[in-house]
PDB file of N, CA and C in Angstrom:
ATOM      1  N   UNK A   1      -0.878  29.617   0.753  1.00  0.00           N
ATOM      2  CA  UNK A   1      -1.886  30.281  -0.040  1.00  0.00           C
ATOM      3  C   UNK A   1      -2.910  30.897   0.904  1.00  0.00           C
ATOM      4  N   UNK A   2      -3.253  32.282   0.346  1.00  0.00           N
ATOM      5  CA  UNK A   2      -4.001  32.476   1.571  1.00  0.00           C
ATOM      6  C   UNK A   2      -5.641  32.123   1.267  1.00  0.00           C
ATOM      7  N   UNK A   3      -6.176  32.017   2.255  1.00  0.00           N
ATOM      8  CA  UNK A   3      -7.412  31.322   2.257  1.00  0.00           C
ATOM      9  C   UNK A   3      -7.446  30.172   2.679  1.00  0.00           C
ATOM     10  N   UNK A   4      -6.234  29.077   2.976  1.00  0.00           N
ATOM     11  CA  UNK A   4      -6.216  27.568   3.190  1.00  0.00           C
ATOM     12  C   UNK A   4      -5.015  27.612   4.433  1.00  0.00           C
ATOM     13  N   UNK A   5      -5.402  26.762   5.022  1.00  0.00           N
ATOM     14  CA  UNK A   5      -4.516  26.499   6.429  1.00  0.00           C
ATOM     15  C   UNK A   5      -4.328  25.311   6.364  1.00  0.00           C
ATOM     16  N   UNK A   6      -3.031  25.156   7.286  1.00  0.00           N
ATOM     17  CA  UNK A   6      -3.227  23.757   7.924  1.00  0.00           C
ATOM     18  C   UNK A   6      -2.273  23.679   8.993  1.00  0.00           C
ATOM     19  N   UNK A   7      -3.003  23.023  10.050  1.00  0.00           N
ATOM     20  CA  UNK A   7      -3.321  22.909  11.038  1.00  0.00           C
ATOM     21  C   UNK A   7      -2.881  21.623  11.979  1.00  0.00           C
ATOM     22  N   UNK A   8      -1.167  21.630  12.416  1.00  0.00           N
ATOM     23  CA  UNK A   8      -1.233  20.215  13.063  1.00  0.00           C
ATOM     24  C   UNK A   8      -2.198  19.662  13.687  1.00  0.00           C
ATOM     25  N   UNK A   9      -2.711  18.528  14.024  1.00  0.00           N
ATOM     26  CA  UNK A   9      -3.517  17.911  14.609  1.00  0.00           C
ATOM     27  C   UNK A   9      -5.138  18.138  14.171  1.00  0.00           C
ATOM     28  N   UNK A  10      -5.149  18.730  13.263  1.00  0.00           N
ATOM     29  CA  UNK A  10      -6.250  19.152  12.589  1.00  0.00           C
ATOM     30  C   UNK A  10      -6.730  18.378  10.721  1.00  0.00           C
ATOM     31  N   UNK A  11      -7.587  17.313  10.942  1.00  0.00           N
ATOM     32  CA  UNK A  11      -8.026  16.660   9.547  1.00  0.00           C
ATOM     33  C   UNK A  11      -6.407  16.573   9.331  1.00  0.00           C
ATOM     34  N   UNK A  12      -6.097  15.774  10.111  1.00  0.00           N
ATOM     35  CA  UNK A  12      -4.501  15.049   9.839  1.00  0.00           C
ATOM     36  C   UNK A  12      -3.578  15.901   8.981  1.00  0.00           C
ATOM     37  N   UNK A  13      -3.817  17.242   9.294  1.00  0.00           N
ATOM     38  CA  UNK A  13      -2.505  18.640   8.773  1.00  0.00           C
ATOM     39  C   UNK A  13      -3.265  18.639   7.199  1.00  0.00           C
ATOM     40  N   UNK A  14      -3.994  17.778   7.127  1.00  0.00           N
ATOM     41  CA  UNK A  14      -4.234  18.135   5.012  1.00  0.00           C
ATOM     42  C   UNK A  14      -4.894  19.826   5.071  1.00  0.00           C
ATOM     43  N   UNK A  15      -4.986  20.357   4.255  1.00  0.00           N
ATOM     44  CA  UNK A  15      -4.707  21.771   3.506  1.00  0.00           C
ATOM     45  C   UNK A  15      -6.581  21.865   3.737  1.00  0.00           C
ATOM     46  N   UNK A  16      -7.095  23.086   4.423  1.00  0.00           N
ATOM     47  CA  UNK A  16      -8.253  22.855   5.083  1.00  0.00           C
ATOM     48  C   UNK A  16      -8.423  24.547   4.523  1.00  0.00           C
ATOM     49  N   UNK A  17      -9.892  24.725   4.199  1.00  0.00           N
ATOM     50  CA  UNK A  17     -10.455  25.906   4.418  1.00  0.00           C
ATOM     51  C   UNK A  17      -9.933  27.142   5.542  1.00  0.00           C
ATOM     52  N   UNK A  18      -9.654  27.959   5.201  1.00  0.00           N
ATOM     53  CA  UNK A  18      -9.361  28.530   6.520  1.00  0.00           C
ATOM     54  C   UNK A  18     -10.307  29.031   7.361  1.00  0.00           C
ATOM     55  N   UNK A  19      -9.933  28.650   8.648  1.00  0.00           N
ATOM     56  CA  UNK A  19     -11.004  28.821   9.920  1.00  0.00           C
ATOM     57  C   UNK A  19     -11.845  27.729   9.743  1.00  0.00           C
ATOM     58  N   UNK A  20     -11.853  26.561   9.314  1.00  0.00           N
ATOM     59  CA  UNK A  20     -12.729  25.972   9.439  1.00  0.00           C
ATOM     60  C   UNK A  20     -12.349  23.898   9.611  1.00  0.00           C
ATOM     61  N   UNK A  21     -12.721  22.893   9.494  1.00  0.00           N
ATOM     62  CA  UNK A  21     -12.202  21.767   9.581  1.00  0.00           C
ATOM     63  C   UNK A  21     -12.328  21.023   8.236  1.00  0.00           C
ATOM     64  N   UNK A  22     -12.526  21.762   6.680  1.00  0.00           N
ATOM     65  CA  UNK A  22     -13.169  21.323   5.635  1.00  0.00           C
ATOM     66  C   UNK A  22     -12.062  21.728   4.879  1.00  0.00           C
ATOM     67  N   UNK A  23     -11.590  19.585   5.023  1.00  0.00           N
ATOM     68  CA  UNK A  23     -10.417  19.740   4.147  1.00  0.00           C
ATOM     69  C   UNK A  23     -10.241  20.228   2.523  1.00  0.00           C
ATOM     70  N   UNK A  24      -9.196  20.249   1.665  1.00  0.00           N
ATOM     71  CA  UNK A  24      -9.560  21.244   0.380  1.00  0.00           C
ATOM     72  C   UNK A  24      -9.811  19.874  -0.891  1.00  0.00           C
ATOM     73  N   UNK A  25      -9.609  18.673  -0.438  1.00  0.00           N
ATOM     74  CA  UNK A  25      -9.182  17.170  -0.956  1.00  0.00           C
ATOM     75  C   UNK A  25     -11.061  16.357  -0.913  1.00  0.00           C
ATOM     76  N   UNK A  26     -11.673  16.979  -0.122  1.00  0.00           N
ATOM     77  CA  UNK A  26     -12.989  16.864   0.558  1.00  0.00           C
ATOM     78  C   UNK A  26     -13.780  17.326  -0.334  1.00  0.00           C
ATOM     79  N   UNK A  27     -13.579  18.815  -0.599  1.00  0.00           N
ATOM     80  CA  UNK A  27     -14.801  19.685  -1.977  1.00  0.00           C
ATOM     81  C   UNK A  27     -14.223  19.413  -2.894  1.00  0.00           C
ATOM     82  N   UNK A  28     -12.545  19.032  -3.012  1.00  0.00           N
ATOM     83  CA  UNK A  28     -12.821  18.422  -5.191  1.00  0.00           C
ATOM     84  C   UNK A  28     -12.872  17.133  -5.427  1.00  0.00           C
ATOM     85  N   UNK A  29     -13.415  16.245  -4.042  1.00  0.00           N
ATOM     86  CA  UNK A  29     -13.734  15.071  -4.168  1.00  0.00           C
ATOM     87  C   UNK A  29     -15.238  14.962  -4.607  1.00  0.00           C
ATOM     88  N   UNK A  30     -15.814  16.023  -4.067  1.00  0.00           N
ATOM     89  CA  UNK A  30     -17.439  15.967  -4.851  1.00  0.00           C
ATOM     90  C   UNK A  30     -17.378  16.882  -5.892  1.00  0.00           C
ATOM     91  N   UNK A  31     -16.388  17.580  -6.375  1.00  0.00           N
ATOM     92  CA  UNK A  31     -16.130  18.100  -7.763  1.00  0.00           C
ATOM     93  C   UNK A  31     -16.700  16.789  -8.974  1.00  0.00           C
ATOM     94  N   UNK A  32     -15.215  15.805  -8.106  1.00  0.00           N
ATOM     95  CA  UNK A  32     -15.302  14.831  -9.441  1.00  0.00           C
ATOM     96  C   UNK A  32     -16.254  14.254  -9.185  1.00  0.00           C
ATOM     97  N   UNK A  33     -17.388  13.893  -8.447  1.00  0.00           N
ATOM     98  CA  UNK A  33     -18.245  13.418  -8.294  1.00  0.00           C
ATOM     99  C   UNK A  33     -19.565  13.715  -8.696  1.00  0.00           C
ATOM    100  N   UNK A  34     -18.927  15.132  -9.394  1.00  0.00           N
ATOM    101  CA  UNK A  34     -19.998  15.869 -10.366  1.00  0.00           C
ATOM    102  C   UNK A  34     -20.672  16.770  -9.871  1.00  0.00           C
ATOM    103  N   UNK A  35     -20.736  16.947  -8.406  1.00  0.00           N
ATOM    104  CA  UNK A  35     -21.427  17.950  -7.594  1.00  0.00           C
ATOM    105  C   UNK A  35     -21.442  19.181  -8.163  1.00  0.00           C
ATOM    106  N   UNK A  36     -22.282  20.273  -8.412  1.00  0.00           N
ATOM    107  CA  UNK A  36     -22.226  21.505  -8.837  1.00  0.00           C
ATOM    108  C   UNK A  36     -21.827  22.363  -7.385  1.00  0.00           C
ATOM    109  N   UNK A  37     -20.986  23.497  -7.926  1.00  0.00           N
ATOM    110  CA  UNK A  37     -21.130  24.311  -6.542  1.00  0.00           C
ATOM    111  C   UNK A  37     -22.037  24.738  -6.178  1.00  0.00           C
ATOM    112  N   UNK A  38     -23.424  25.038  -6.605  1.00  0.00           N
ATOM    113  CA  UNK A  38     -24.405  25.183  -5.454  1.00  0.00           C
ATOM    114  C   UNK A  38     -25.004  23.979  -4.732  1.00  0.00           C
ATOM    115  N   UNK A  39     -24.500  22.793  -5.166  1.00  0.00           N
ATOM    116  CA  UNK A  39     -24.571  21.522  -4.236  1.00  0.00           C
ATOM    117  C   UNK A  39     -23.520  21.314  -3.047  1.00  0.00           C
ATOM    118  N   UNK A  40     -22.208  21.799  -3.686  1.00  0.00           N
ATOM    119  CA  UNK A  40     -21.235  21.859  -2.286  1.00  0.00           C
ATOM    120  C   UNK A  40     -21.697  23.006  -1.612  1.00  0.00           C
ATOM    121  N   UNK A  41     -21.978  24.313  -1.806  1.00  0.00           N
ATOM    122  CA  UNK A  41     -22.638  25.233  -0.777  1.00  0.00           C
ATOM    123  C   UNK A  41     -24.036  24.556  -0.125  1.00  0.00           C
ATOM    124  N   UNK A  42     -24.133  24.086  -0.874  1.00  0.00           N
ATOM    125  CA  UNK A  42     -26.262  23.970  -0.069  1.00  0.00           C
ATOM    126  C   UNK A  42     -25.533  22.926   1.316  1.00  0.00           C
ATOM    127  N   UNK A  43     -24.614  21.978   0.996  1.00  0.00           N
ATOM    128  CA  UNK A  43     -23.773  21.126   2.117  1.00  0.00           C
ATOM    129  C   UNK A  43     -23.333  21.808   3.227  1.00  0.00           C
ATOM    130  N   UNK A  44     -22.861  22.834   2.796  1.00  0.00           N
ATOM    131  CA  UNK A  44     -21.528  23.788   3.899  1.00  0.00           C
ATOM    132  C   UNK A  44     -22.601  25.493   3.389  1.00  0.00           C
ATOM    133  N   UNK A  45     -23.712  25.219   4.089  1.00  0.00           N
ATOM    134  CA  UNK A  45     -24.534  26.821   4.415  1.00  0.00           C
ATOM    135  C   UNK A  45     -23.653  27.990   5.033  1.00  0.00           C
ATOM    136  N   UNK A  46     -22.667  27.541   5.739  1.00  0.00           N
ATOM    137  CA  UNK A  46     -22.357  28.941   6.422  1.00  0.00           C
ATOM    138  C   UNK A  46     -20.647  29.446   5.370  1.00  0.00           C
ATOM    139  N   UNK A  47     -20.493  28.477   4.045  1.00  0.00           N
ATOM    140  CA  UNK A  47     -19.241  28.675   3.477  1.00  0.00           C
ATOM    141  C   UNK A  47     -20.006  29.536   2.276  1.00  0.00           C
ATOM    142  N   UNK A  48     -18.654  30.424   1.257  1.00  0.00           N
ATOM    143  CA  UNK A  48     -19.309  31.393   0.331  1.00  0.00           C
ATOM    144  C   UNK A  48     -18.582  30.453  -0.839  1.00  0.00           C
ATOM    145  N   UNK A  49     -18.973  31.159  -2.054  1.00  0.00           N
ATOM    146  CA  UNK A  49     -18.213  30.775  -3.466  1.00  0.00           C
ATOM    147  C   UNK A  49     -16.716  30.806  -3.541  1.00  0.00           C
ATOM    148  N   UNK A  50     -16.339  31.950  -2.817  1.00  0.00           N
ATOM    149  CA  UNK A  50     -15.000  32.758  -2.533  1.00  0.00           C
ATOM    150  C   UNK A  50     -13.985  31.767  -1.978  1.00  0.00           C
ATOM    151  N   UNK A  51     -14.620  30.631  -0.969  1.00  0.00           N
ATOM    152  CA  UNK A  51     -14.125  29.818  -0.272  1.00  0.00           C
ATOM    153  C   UNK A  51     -13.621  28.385  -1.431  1.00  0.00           C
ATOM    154  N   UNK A  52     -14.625  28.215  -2.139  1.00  0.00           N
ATOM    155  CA  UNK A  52     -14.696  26.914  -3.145  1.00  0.00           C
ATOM    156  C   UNK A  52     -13.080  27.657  -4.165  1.00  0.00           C
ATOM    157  N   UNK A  53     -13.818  28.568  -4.691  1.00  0.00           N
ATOM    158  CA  UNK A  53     -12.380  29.449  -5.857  1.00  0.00           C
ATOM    159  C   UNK A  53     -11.279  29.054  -4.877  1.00  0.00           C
ATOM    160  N   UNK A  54     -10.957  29.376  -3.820  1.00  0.00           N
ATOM    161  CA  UNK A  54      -9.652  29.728  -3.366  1.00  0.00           C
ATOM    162  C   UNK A  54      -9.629  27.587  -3.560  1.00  0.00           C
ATOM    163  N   UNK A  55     -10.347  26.892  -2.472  1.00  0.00           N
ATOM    164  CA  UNK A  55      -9.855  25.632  -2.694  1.00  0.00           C
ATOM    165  C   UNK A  55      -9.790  25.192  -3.979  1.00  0.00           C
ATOM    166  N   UNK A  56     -10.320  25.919  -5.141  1.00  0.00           N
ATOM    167  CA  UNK A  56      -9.980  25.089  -6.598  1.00  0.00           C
ATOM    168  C   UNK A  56      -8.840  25.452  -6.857  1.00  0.00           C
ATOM    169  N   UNK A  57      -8.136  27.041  -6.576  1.00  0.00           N
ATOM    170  CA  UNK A  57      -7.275  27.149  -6.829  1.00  0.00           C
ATOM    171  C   UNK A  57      -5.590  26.619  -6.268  1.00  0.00           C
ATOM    172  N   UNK A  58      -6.068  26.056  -5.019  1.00  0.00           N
ATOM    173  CA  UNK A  58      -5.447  25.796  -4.182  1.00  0.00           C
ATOM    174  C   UNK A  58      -4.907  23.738  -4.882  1.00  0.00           C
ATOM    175  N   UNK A  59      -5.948  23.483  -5.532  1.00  0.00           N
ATOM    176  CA  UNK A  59      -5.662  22.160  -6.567  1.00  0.00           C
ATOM    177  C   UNK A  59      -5.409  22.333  -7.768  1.00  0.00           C
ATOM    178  N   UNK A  60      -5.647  23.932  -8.636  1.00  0.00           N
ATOM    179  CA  UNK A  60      -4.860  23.625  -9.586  1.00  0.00           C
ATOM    180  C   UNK A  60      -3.369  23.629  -8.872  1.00  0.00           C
ATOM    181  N   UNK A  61      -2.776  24.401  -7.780  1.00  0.00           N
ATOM    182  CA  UNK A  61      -1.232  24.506  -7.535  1.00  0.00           C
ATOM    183  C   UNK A  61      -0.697  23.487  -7.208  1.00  0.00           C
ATOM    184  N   UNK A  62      -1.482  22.269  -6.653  1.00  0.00           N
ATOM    185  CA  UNK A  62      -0.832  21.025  -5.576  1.00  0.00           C
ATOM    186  C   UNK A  62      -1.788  20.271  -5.656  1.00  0.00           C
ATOM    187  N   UNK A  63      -2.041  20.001  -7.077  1.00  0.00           N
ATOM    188  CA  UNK A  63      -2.887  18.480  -7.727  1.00  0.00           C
ATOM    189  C   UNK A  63      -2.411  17.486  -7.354  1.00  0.00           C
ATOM    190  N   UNK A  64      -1.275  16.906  -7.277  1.00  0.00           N
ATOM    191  CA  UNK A  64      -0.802  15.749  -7.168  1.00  0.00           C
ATOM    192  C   UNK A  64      -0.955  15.667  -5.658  1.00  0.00           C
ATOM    193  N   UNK A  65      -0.888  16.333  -4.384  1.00  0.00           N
ATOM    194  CA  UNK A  65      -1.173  16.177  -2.978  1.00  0.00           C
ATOM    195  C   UNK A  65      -2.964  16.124  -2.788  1.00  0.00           C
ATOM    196  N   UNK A  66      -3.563  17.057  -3.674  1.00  0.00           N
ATOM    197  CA  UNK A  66      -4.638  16.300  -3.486  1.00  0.00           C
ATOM    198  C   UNK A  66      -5.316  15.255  -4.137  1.00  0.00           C
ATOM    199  N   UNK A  67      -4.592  14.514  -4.865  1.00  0.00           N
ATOM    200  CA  UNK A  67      -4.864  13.410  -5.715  1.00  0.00           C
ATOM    201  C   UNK A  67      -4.472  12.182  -4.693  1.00  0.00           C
ATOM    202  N   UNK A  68      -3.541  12.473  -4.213  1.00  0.00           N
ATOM    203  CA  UNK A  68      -3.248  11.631  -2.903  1.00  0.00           C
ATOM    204  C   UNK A  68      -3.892  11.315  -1.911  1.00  0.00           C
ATOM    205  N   UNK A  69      -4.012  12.609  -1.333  1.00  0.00           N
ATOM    206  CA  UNK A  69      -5.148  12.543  -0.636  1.00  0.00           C
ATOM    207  C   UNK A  69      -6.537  11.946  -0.248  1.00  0.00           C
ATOM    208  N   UNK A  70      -7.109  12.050  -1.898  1.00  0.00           N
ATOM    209  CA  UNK A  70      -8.103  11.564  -1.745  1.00  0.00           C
ATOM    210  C   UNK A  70      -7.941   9.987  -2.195  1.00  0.00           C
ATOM    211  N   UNK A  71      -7.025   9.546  -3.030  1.00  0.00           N
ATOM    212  CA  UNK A  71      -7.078   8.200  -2.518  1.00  0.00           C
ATOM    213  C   UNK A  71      -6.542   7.471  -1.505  1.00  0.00           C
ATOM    214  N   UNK A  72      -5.831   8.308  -0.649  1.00  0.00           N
ATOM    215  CA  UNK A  72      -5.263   7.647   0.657  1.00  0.00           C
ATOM    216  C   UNK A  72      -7.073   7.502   1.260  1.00  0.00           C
ATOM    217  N   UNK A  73      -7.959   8.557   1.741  1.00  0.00           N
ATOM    218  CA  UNK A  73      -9.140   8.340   2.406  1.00  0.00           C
ATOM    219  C   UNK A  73     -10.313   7.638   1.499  1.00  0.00           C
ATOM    220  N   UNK A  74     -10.000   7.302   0.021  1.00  0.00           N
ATOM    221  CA  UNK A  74     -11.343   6.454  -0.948  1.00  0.00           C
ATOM    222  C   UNK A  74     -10.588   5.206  -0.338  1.00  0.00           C
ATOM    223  N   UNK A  75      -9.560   4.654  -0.012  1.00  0.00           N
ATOM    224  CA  UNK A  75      -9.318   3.497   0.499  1.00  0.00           C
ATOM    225  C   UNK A  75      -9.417   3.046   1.871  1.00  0.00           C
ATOM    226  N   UNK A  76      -9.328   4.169   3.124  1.00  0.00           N
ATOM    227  CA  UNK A  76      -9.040   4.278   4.329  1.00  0.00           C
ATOM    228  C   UNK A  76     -11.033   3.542   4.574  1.00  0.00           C
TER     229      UNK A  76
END
């Protein structure tokens, strides 16, 4: 998908913003946590809206990997 990379050796290959180290499992973890997106931007100042859309869209396609995800690291 474009907009999302990943990156051997990088946030352990999980599906990351592109150009950047901000995995996509990371911003819809403070989704469910209720965060508004101008709370995940005010976090990540130098990221746009454009960036959040592509990672939401990037979990409606491969929900179940980031559902994983984030409970592999809520337990880690």
């Amino acid at each position: 998908m474009s907009g999302i990379e990943r990156t051997p050796g990088v946030c352990g290959g999980d599906a990351c913003i592109a150009g950047t180290r901000i995995p996509v499992w990371v911003l819809e973890g403070f989704r469910r946590l209720g965060w508004t997106e101008a709370q995940i931007l005010a976090s990540y100042p130098t990221r746009g809206a454009s960036e959040l859309a592509t990672g939401g869209a990037f979990v409606v396609a491969h929900g179940p990997e980031i559902d994983e995800a984030i409970r592999i690291n809520e337990t880690a």
